[in-house]
C-alpha atoms as a PDB file:
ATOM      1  CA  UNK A   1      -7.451 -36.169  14.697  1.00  0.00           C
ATOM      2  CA  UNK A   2      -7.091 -35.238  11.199  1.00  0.00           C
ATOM      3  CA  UNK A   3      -5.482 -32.118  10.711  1.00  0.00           C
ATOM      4  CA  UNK A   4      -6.536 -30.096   7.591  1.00  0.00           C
ATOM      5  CA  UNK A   5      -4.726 -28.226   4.860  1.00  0.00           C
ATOM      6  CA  UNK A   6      -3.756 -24.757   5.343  1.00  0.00           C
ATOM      7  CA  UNK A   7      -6.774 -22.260   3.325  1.00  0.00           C
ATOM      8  CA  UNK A   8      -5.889 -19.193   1.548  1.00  0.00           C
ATOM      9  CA  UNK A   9      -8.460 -17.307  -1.061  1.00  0.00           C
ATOM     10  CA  UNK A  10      -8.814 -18.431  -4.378  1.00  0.00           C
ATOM     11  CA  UNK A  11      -6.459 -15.751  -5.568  1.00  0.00           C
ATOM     12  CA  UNK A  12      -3.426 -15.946  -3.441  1.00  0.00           C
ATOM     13  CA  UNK A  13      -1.452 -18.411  -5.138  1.00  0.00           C
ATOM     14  CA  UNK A  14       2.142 -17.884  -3.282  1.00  0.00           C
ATOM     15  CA  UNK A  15       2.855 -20.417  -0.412  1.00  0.00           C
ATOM     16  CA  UNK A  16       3.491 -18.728   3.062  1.00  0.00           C
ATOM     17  CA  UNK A  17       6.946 -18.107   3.581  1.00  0.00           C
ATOM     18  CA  UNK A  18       8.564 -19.782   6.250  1.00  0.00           C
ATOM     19  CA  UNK A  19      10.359 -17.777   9.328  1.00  0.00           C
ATOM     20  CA  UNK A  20      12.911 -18.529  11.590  1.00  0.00           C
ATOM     21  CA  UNK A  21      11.248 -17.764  14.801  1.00  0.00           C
ATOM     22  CA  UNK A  22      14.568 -17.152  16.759  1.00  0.00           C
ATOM     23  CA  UNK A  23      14.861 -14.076  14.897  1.00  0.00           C
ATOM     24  CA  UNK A  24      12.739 -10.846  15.247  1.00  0.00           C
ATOM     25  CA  UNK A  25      13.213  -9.949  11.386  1.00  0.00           C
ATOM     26  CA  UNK A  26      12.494 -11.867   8.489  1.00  0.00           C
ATOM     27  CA  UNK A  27      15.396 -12.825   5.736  1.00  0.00           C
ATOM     28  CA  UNK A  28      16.139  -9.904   3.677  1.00  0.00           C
ATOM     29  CA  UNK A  29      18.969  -8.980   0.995  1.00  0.00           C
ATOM     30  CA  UNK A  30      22.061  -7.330   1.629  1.00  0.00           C
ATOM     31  CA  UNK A  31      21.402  -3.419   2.860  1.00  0.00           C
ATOM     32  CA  UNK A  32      23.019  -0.173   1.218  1.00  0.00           C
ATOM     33  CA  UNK A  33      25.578   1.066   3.667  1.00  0.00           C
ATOM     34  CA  UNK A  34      24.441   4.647   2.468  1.00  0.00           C
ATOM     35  CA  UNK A  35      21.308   5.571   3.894  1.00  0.00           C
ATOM     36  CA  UNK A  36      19.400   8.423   3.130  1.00  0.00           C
ATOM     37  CA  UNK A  37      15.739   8.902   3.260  1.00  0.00           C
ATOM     38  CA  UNK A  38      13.269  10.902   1.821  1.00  0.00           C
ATOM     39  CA  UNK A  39      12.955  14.741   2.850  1.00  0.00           C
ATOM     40  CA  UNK A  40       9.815  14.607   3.830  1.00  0.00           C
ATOM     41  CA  UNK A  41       9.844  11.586   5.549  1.00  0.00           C
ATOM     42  CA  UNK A  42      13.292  13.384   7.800  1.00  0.00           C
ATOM     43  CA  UNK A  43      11.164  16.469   8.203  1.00  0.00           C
ATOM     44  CA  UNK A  44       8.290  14.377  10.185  1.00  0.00           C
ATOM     45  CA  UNK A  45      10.257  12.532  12.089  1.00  0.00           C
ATOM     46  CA  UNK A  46      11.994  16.077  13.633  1.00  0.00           C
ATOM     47  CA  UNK A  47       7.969  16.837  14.245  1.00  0.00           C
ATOM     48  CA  UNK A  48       7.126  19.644  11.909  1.00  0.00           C
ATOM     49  CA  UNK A  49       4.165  17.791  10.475  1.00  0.00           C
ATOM     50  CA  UNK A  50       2.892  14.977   8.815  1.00  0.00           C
ATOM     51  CA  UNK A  51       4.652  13.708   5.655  1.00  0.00           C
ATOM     52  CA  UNK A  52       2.090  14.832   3.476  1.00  0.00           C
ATOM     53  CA  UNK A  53       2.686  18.165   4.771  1.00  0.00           C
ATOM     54  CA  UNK A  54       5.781  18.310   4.534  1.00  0.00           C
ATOM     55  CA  UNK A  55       5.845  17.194   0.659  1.00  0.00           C
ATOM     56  CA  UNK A  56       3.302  20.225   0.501  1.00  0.00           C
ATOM     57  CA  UNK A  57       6.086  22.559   1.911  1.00  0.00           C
ATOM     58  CA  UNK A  58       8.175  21.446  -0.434  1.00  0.00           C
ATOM     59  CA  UNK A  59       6.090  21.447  -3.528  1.00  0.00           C
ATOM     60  CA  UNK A  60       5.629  25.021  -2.455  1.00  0.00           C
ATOM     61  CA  UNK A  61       9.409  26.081  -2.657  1.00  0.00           C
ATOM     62  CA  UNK A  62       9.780  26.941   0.954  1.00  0.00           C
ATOM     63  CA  UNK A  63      12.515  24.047   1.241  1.00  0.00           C
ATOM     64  CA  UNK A  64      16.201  24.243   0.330  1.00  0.00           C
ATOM     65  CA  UNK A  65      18.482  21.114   0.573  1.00  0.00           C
ATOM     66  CA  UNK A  66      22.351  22.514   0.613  1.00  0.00           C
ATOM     67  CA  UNK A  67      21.354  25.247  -0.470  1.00  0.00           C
ATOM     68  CA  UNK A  68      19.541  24.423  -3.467  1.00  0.00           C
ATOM     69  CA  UNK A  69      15.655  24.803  -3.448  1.00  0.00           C
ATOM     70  CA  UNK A  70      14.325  20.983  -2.580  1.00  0.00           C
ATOM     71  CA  UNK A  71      11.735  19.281  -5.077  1.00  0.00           C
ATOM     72  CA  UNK A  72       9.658  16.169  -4.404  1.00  0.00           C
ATOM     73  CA  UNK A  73      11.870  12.868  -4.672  1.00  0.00           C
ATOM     74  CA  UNK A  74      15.083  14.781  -2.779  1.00  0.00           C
ATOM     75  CA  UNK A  75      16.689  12.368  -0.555  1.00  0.00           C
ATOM     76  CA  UNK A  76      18.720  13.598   2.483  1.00  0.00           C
ATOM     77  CA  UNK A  77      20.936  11.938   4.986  1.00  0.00           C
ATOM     78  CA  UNK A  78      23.975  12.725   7.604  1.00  0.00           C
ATOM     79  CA  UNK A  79      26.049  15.864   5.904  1.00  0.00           C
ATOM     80  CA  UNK A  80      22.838  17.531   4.446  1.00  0.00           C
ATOM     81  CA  UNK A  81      21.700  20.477   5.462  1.00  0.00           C
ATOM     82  CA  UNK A  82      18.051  21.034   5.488  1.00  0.00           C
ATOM     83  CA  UNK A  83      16.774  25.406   5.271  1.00  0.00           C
ATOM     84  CA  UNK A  84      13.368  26.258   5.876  1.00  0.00           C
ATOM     85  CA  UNK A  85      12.893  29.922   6.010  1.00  0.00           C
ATOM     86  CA  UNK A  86      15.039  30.888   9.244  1.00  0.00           C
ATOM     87  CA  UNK A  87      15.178  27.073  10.606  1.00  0.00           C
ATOM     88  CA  UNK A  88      18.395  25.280  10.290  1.00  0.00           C
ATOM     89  CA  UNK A  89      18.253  21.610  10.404  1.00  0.00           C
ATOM     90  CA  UNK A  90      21.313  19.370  10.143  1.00  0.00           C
ATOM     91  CA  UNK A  91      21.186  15.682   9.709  1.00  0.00           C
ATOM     92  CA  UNK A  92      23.983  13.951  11.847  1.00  0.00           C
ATOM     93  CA  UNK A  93      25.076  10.447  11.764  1.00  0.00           C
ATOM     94  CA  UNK A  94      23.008   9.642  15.438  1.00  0.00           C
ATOM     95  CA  UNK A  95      19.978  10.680  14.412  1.00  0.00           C
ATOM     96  CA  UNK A  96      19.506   8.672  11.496  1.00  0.00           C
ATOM     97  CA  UNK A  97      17.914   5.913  13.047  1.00  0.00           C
ATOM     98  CA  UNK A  98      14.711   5.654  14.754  1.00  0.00           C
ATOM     99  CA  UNK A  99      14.469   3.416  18.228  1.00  0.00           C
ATOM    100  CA  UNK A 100      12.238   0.282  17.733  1.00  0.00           C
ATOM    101  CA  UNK A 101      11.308  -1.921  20.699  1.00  0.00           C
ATOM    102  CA  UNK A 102       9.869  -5.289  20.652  1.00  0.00           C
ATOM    103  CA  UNK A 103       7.497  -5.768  23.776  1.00  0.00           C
ATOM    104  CA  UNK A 104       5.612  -9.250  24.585  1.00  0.00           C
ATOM    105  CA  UNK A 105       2.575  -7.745  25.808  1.00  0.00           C
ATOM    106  CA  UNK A 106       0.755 -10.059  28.305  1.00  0.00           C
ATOM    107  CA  UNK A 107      -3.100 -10.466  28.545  1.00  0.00           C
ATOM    108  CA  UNK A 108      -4.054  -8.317  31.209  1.00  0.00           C
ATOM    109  CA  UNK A 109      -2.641  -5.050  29.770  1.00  0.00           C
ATOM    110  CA  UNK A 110      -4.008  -2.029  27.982  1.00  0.00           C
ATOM    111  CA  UNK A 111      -2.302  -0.063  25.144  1.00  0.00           C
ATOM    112  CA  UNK A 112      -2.805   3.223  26.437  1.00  0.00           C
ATOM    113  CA  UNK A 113      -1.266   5.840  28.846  1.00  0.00           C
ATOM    114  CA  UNK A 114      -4.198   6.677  30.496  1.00  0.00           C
ATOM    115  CA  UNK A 115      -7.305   4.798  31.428  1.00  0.00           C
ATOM    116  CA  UNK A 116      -9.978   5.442  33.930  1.00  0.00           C
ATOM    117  CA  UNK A 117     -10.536   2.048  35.261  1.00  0.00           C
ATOM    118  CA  UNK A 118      -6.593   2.086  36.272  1.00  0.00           C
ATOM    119  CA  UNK A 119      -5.627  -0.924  34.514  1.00  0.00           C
ATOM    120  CA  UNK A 120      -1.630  -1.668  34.073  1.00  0.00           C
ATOM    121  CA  UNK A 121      -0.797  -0.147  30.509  1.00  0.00           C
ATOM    122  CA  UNK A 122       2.099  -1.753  28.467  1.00  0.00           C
ATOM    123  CA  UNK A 123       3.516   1.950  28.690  1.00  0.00           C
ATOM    124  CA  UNK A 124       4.492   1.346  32.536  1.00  0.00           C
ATOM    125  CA  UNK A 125       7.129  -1.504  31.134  1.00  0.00           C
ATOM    126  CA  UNK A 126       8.575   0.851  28.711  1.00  0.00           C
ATOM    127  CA  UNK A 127      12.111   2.485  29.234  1.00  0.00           C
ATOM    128  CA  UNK A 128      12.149   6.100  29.590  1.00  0.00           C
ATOM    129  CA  UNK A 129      13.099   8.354  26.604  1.00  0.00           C
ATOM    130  CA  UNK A 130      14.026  11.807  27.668  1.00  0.00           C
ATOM    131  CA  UNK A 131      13.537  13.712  24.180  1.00  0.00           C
ATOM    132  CA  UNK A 132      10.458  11.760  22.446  1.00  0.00           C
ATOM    133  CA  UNK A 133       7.427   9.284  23.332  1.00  0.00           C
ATOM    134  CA  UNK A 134       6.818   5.886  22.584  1.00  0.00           C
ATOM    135  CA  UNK A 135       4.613   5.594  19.890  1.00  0.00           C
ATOM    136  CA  UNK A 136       2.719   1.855  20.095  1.00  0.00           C
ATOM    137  CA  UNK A 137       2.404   0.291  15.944  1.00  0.00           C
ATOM    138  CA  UNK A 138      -1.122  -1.012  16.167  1.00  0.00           C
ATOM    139  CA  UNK A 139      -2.805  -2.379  19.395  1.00  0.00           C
ATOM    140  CA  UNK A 140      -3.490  -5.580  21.193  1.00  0.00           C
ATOM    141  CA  UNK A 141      -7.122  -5.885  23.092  1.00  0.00           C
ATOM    142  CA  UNK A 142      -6.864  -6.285  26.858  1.00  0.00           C
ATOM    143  CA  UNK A 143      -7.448  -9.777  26.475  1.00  0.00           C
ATOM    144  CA  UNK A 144      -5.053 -10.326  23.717  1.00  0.00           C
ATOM    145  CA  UNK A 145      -1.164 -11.447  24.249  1.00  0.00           C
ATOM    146  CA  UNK A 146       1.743 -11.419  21.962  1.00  0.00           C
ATOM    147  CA  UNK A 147       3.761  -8.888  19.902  1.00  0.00           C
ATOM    148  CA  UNK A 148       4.234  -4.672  20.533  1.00  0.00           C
ATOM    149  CA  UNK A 149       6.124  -2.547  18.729  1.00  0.00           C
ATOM    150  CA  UNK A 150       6.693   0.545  19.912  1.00  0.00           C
ATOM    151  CA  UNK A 151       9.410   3.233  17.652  1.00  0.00           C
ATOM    152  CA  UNK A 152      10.339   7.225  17.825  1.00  0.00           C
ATOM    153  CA  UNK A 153       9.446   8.074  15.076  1.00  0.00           C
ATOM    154  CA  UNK A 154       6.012   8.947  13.614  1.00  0.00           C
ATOM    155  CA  UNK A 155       6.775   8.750  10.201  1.00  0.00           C
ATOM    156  CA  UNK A 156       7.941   4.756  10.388  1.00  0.00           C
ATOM    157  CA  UNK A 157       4.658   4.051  12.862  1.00  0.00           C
ATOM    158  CA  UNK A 158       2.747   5.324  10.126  1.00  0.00           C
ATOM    159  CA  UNK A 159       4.158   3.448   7.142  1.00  0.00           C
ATOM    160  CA  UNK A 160       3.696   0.165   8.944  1.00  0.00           C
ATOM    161  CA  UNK A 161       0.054   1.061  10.153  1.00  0.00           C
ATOM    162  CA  UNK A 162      -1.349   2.382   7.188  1.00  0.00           C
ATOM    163  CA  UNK A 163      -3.991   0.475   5.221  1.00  0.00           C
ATOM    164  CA  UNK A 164      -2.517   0.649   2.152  1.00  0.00           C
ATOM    165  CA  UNK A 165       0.345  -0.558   3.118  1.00  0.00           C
ATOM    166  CA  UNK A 166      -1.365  -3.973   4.254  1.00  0.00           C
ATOM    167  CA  UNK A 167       1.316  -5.191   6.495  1.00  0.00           C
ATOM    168  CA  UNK A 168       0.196  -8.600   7.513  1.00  0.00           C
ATOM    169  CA  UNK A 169      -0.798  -9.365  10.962  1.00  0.00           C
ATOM    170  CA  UNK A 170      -0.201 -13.168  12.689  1.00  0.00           C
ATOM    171  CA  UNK A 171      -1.933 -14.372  15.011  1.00  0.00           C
ATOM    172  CA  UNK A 172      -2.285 -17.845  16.847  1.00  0.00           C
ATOM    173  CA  UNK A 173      -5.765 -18.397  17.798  1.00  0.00           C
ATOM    174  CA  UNK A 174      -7.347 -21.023  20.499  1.00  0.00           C
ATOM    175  CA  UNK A 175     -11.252 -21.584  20.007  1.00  0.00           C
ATOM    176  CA  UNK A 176     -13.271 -24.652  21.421  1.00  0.00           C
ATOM    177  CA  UNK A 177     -14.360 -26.701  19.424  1.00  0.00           C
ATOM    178  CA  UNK A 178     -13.069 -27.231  15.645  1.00  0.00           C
ATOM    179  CA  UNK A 179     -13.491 -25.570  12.285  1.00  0.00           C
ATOM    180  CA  UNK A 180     -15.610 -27.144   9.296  1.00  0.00           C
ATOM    181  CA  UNK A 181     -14.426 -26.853   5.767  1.00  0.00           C
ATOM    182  CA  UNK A 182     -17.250 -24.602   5.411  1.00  0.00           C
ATOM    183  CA  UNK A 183     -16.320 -22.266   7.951  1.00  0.00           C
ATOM    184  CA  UNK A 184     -13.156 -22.367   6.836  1.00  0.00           C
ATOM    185  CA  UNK A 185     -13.991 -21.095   3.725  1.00  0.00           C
ATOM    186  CA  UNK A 186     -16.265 -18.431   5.111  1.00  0.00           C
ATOM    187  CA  UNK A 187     -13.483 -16.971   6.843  1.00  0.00           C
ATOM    188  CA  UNK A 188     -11.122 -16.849   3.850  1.00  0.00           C
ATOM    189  CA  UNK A 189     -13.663 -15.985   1.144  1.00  0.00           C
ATOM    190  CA  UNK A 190     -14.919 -12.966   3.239  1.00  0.00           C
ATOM    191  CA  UNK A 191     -17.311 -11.910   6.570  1.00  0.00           C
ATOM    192  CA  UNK A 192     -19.803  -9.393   7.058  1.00  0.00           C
ATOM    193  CA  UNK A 193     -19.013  -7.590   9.919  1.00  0.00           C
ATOM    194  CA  UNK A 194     -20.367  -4.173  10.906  1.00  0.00           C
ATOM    195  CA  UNK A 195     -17.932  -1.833   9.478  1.00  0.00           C
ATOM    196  CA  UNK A 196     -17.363  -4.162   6.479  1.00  0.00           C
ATOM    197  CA  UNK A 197     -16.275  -7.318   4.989  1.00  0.00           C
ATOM    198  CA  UNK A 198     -13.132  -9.001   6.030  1.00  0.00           C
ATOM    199  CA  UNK A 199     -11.051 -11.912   5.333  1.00  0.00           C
ATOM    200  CA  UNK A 200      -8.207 -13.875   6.130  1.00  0.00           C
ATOM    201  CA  UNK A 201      -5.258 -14.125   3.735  1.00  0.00           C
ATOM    202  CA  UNK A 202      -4.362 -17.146   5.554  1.00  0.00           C
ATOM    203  CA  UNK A 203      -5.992 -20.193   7.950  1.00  0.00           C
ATOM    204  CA  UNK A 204      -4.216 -22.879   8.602  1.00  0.00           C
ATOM    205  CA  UNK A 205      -5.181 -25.642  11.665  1.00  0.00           C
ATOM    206  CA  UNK A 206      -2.174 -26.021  14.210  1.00  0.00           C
ATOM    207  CA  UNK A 207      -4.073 -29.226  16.202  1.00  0.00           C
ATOM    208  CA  UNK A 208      -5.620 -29.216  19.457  1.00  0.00           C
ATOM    209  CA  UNK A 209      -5.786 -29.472  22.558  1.00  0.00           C
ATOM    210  CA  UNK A 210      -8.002 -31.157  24.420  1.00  0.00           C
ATOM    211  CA  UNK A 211     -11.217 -29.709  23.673  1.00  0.00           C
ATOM    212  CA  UNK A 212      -9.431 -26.702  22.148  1.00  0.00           C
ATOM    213  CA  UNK A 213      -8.138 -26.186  18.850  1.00  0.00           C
ATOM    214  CA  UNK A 214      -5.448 -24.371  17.774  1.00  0.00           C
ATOM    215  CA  UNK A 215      -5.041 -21.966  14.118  1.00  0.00           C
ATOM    216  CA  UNK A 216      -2.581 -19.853  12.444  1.00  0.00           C
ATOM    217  CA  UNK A 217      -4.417 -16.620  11.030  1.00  0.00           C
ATOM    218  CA  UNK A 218      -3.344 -13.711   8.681  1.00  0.00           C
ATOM    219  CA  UNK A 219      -4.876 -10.370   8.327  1.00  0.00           C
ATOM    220  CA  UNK A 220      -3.542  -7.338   6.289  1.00  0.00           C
ATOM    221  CA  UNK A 221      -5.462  -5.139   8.173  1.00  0.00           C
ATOM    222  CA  UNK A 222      -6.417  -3.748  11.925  1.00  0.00           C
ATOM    223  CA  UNK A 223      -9.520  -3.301  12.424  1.00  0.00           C
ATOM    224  CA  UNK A 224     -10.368  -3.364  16.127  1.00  0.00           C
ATOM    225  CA  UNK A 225     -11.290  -6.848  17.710  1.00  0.00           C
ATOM    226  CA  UNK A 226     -11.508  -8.212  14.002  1.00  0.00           C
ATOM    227  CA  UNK A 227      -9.572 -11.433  14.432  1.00  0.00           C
ATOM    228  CA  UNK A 228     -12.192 -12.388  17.611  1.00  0.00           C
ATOM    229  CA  UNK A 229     -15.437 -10.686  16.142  1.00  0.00           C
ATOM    230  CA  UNK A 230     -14.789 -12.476  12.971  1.00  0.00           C
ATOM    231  CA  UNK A 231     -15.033 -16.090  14.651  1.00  0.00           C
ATOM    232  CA  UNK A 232     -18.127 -14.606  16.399  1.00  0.00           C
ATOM    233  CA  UNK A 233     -19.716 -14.114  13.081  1.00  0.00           C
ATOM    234  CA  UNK A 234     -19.648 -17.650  13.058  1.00  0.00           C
ATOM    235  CA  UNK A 235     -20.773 -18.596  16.606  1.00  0.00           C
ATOM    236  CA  UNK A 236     -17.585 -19.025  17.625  1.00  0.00           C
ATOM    237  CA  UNK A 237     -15.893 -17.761  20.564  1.00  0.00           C
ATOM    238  CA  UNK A 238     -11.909 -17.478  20.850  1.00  0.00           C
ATOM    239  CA  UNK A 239     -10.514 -18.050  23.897  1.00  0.00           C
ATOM    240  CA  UNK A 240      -6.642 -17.222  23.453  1.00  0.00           C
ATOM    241  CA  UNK A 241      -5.028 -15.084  20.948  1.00  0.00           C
ATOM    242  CA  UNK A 242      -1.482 -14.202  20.702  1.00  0.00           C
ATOM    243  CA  UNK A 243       0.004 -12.006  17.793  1.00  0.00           C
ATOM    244  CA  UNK A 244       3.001 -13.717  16.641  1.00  0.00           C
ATOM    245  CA  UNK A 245       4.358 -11.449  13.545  1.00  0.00           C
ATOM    246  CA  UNK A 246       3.429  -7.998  12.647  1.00  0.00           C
ATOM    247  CA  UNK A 247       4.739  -7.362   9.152  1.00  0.00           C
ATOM    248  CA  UNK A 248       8.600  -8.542   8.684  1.00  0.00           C
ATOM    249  CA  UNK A 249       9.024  -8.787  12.866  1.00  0.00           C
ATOM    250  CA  UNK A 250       8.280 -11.883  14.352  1.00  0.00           C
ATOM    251  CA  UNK A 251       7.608 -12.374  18.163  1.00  0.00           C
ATOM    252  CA  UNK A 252      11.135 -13.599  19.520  1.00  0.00           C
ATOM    253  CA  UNK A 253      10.263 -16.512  21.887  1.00  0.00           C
ATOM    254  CA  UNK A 254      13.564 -15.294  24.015  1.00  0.00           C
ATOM    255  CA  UNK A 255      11.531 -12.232  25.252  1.00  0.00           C
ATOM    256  CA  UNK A 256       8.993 -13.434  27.926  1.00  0.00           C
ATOM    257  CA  UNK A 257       5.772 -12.009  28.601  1.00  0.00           C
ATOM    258  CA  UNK A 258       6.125  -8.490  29.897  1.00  0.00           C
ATOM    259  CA  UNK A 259       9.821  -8.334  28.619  1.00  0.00           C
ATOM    260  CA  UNK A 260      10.969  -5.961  25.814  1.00  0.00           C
ATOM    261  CA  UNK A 261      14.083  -6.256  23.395  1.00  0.00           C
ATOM    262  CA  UNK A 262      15.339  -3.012  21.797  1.00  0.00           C
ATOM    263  CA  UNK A 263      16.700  -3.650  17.746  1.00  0.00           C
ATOM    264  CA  UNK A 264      20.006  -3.033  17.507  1.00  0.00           C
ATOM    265  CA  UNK A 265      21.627  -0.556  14.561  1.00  0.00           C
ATOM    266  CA  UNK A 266      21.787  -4.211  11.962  1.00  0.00           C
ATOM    267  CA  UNK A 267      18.185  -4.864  12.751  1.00  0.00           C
ATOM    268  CA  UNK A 268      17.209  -1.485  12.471  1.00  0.00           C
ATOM    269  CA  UNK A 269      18.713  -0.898   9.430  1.00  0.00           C
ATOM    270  CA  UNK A 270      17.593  -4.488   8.147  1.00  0.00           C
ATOM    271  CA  UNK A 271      13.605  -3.109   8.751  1.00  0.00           C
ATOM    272  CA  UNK A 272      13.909   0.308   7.283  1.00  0.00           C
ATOM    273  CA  UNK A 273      15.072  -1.706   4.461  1.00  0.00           C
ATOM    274  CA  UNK A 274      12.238  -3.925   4.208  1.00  0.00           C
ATOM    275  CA  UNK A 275       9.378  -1.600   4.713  1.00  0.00           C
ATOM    276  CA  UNK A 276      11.062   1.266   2.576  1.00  0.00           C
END
C-alpha cells in the first residue's frame, strides 16, 4: 500500500522535529544553574491568586521584595524574601520546584475526581500529596489512551494549557478505512466544527493495519473531543487514539498503561526551561 507524504498547511514551512521517544523531554540547551522566576508567577504557586492578580498587587505597590517595593518584571528565587502587608513569605531552596508526573492513562478512565456513574478516575492511580492536589494539564476522553500530566503548581498547569500558548498536542490515531488527498487537505486547511474552525498543524499516514489505518496528528489546541469530532466532520469514525506528546514531553514507552513516572530535579528543571 502506498503510503503518502506527511501534510502540513500551506504556511508551516519547518519540518517536524524528530524525538527520541525513550526520553520524556525533548532536546533542549544547556539550563542556568540560577533559577529564579517571576514574582508573580512564585506568588500563585503559594495560592494567593492567579498570576494576573498577583501582577495587579504588585502594580499597586502592596509588594516589597527584600525590602524594596516590587515592580512588574522582579524576579525572585531561594534567599528572597517576599512582604505583603503583614505576610512573610520566604523562598527556600525545596520549594523551588514544582512536582510533575507523567501518567499513561488507559482507555477506560475518566479525568476527574468525582463522577456519578462511578467510573475509575486516573486520580485513584495518583500518589498522595499531603500539602497540595494534583492538578491534571489538559484531559483525555474516556475512550482516549496515552499521555497525563499532572504538576503542583497552578501557575505551570496554566502556562502549558493556555491557548495562546499553543502547546502542540500528538496524537496517534486508528480509523477504518484510509484518507484521500482531499481529506487530507480538508483536515489541514481547516474544519467547521460547532464551536469553530480547526486544523491540524500536522497529518502524516503511519500505514495500516488490516482494514485500519494508522496517522500521526498535531493540534495546538484542546478543544474537547476535537481530534475525533474532526474525522467525524468527514464521515469518519476513529477507533483508537493515543496522545503521544503534549508540548516538549513525550509519552515514555517504559511507563505502561496505568503506570506513572515522577520527573526528577534535571527534568524538571530541563521543562521549566523550555516552556519559560
Amino acid at each position: 500500500m502506498k503510503v503518502n507524504k506527511p501534510i502540513r498547511p500551506a504556511k508551516k514551512k519547518t519540518a517536524a522535529r524528530k524525538k527520541d521517544a525513550a526520553e520524556p523531554l525533548a532536546a533542549s540547551s544547556a539550563v542556568s544553574t540560577a533559577l529564579t522566576f517571576k514574582l508573580q508567577k512564585l506568588l500563585a504557586q503559594k495560592g494567593l491568586g492567579s498570576r494576573r492578580e498577583m501582577e495587579v498587587l504588585i502594580a499597586s505597590g502592596q509588594v516589597k521584595l527584600n525590602d524594596q517595593t516590587a515592580v512588574i518584571g522582579d524576579r525572585a528565587g531561594p534567599g528572597d524574601i517576599i512582604r505583603i502587608g503583614r505576610r512573610v513569605i520566604r523562598i527556600h531552596e525545596e520549594e523551588e520546584l514544582p512536582k510533575v508526573l507523567l501518567y499513561h492513562k488507559p482507555e477506560g478512565e475518566i479525568v476527574s475526581r468525582s463522577d456519578p456513574q462511578d467510573r475509575p478516575s486516573v486520580f485513584d492511580k495518583l500518589p498522595y500529596l499531603r500539602s497540595s492536589k494534583w492538578i491534571a494539564i489538559g484531559r483525555l476522553d474516556f475512550n482516549t489512551s496515552g499521555l497525563l500530566i499532572f504538576t503542583n503548581d497552578g501557575a505551570l498547569a496554566n502556562r502549558m494549557m493556555h491557548p495562546r500558548f499553543e502547546m502542540e498536542r500528538e496524537y496517534a490515531v486508528r480509523i477504518l478505512g484510509e484518507l484521500t488527498e482531499e481529506q487530507m487537505q480538508q483536515l489541514t486547511t481547516g474544519i467547521t466544527l460547532e464551536d469553530g474552525e480547526a486544523a491540524f498543524s500536522y497529518l502524516a499516514d503511519q500505514g495500516g493495519e488490516g482494514a485500519n489505518h494508522w496517522y500521526r496528528v498535531i493540534l495546538k489546541e484542546g478543544k474537547n473531543r476535537e481530534v475525533r469530532r474532526m474525522f467525524e466532520a468527514i464521515g469518519l469514525t476513529v477507533s483508537r487514539l493515543m496522545r503521544v506528546r503534549f508540548g516538549p514531553i513525550n509519552l515514555p514507552p517504559r511507563i505502561k498503561r496505568g503506570q506513572w513516572l515522577e520527573l526528577d530535579e534535571k527534568e524538571t528543571r530541563r521543562l521549566l526551561s523550555l516552556i519559560k
